[in-house]
Protein backbone atom coordinates (compact mmCIF):
# COMPACT_ATOMS: atom_id res chain seq x y z
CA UNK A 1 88.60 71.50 119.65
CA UNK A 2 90.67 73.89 117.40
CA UNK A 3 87.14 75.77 115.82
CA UNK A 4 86.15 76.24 119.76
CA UNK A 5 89.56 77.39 120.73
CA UNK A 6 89.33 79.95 117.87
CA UNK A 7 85.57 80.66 118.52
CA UNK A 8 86.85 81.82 122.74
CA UNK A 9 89.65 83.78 121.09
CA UNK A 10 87.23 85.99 118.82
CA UNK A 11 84.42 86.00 121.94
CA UNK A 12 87.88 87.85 124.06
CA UNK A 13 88.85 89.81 121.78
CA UNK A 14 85.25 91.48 121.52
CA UNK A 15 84.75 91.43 124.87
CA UNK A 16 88.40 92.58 125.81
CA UNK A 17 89.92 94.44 123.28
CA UNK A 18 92.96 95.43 125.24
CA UNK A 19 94.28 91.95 124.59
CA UNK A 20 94.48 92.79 121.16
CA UNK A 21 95.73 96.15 120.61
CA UNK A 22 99.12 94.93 119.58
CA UNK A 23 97.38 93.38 116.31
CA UNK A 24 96.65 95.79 112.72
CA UNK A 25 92.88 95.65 113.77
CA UNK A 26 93.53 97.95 117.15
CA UNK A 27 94.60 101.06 114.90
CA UNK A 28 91.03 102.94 115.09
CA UNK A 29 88.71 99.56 114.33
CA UNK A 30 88.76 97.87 118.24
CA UNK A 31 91.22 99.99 120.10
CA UNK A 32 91.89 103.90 119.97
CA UNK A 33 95.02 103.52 118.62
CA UNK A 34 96.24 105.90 115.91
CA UNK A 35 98.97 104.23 114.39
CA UNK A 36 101.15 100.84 114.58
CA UNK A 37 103.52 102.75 116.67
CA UNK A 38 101.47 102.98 119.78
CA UNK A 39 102.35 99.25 120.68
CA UNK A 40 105.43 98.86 118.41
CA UNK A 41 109.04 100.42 118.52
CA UNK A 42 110.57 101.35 115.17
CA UNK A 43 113.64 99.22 116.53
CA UNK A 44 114.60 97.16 113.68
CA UNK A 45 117.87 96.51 110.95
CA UNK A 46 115.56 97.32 107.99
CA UNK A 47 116.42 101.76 108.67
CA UNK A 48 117.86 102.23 104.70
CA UNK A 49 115.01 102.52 102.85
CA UNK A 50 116.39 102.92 99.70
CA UNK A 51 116.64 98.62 100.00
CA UNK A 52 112.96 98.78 101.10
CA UNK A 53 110.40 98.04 99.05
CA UNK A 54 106.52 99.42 99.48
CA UNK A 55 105.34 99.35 95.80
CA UNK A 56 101.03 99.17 94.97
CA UNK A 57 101.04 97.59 91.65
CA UNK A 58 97.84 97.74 89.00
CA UNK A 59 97.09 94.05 88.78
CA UNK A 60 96.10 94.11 85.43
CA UNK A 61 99.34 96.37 83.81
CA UNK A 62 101.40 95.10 86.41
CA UNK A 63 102.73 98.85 86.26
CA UNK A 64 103.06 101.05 89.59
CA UNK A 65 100.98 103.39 91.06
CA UNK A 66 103.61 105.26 92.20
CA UNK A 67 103.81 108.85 91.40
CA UNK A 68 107.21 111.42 91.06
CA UNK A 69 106.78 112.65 94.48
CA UNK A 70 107.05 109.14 95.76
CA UNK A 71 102.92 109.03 96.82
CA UNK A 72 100.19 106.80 94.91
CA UNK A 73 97.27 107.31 92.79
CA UNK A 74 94.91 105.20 92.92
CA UNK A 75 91.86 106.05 89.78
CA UNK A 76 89.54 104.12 89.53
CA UNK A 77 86.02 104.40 87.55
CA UNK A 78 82.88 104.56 89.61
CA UNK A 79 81.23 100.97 89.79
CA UNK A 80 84.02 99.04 88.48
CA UNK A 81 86.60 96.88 90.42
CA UNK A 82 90.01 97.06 90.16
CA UNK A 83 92.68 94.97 91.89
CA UNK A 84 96.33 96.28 92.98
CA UNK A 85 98.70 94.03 94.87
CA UNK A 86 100.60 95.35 98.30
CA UNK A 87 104.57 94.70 97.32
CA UNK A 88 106.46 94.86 100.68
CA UNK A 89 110.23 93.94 101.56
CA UNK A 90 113.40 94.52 100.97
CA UNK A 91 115.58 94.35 97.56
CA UNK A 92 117.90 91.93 96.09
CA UNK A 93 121.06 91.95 97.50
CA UNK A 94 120.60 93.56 101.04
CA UNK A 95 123.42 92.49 103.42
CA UNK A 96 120.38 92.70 106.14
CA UNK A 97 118.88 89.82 107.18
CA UNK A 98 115.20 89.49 105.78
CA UNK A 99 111.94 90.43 107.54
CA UNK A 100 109.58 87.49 108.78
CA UNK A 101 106.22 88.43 108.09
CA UNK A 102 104.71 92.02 106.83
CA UNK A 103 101.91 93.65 108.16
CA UNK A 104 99.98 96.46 106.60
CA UNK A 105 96.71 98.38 106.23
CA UNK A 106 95.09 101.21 104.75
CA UNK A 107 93.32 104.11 106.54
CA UNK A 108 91.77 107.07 106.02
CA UNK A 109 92.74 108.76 108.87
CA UNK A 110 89.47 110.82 109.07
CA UNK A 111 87.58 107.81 109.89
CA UNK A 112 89.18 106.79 112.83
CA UNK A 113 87.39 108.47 115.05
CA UNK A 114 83.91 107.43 113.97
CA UNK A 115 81.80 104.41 114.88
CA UNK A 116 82.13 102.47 111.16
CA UNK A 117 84.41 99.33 111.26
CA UNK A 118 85.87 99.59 107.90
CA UNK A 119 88.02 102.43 108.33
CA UNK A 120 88.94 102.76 104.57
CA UNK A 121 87.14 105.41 102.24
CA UNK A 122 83.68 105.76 102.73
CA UNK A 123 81.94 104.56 100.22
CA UNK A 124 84.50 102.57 98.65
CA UNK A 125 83.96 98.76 98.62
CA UNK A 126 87.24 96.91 99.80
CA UNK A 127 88.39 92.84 100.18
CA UNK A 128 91.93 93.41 101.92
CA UNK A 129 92.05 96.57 103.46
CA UNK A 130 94.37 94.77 106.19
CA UNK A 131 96.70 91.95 106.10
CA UNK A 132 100.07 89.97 107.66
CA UNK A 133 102.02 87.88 105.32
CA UNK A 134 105.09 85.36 105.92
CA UNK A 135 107.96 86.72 103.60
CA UNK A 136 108.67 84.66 100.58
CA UNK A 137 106.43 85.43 97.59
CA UNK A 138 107.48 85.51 94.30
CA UNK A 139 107.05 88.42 91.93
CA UNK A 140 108.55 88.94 88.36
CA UNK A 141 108.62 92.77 88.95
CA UNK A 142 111.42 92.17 91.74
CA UNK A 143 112.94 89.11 91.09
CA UNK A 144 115.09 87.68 94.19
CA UNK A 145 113.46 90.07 96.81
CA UNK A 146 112.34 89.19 99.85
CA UNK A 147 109.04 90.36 99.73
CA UNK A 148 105.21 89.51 100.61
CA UNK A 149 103.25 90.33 97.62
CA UNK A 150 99.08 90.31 97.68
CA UNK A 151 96.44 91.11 95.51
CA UNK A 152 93.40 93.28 96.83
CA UNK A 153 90.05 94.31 95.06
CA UNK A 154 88.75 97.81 95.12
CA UNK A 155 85.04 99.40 93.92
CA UNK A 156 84.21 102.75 94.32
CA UNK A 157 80.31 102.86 94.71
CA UNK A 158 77.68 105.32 94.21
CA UNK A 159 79.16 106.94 97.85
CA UNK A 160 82.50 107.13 96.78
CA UNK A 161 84.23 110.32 96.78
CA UNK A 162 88.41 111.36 96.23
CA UNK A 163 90.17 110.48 99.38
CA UNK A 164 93.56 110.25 101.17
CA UNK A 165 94.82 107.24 102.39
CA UNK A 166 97.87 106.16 104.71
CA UNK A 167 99.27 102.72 103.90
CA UNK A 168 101.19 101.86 107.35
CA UNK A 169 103.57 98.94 107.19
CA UNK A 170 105.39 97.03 109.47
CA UNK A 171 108.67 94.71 108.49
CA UNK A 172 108.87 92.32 111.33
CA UNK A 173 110.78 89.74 112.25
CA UNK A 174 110.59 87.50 116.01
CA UNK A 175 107.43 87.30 117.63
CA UNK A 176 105.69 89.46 120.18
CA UNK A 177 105.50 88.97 123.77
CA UNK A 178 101.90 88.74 125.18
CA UNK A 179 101.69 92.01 127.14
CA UNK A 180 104.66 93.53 126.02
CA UNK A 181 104.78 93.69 121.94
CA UNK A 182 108.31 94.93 122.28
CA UNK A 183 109.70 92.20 123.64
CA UNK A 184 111.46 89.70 120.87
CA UNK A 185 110.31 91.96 118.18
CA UNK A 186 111.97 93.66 115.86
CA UNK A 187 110.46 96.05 113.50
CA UNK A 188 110.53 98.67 111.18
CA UNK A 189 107.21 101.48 110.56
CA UNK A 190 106.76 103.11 107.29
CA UNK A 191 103.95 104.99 106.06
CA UNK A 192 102.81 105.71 102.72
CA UNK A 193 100.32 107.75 101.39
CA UNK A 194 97.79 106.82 98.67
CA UNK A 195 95.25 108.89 96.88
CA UNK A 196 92.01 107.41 95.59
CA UNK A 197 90.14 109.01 92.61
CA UNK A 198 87.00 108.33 91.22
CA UNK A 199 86.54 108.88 87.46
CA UNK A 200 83.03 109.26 86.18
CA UNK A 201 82.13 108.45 82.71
């Protein structure tokens, strides 16, 4: 009963995509949307974001990617994988309560008008270009946060050139009112940009 409940959902959401274009997928993969913000309001407690956390971490040095002027660089040598983990929450010691769940993807926003459903880099092979996470991982590099913390693979293939990406993110907390994603949701939209270099030997 559940897999055929799950199987009409997916066969709706094809068919009707305006039932989903509160969800990560609508931004430019099944609806038009540009960003998070075309369904959600930026209406929630989470507004300092110096006790925000949106961190890409190298999953092997465990360092971040983070450069001075706050962006990230992503290099990464042409037919190799590399993994980086998606740190999002809030720090230690904030008197606000804690998001819920996080949701976040990556885009290059000069796909999102074209036909291709992966709407990262061209060229660049990707696992978890998209996610939404329940708050509560742990993670030694912030101990005590409340944060969501996941690891995703990258490639860059024999197509892969530089590129720009915007990592949007979404603290939540409530749930979302079918119809009206406003409704008994709060959240808070950030946007971070990411550069991806290829390095050829």
């Amino acid at each position: 009963m559940i897999r055929r409940f799950i199987g009409l959902l997916v066969i709706a959401t094809i068919i009707s995509p305006a039932v989903a274009i509160a969800y990560p997928p609508a931004v430019g993969i099944i609806g038009a949307s540009r960003s998070c913000t075309d369904c959600h309001t930026s209406n929630g407690p989470w507004t300092d974001e110096s006790a925000t956390i949106v961190d890409i971490l190298d999953g092997a040095s465990r360092r971040s990617l983070r450069q001075p002027d706050g962006q990230f660089l992503l290099e990464v040598e042409r037919g190799k994988t590399m993994t980086v983990i998606t740190v999002i929450g809030r720090r230690a010691g904030d008197v606000a309560l804690p998001p819920m769940r996080n949701a976040w993807l990556y885009i290059d926003p000069t796909q999102l008008n074209t036909g291709a459903l992966s709407k990262f880099a061209p060229g660049w092979d990707v696992n978890l270009p998209m996610a939404c996470r329940i708050v509560g991982d742990e993670i030694p590099e912030y101990p005590d946060a409340a944060v969501t913390a996941l690891p995703m693979k990258v490639r860059p293939g024999d197509a892969a050139r530089d590129a720009e990406l915007e990592l949007q993110v979404m603290l939540t907390t409530g749930e979302s009112a079918k119809g009206n994603p406003d409704t008994w949701l709060e959240s808070n939209y950030l946007v971070k940009k990411l550069t991806l270099k290829v390095v050829d030997r």
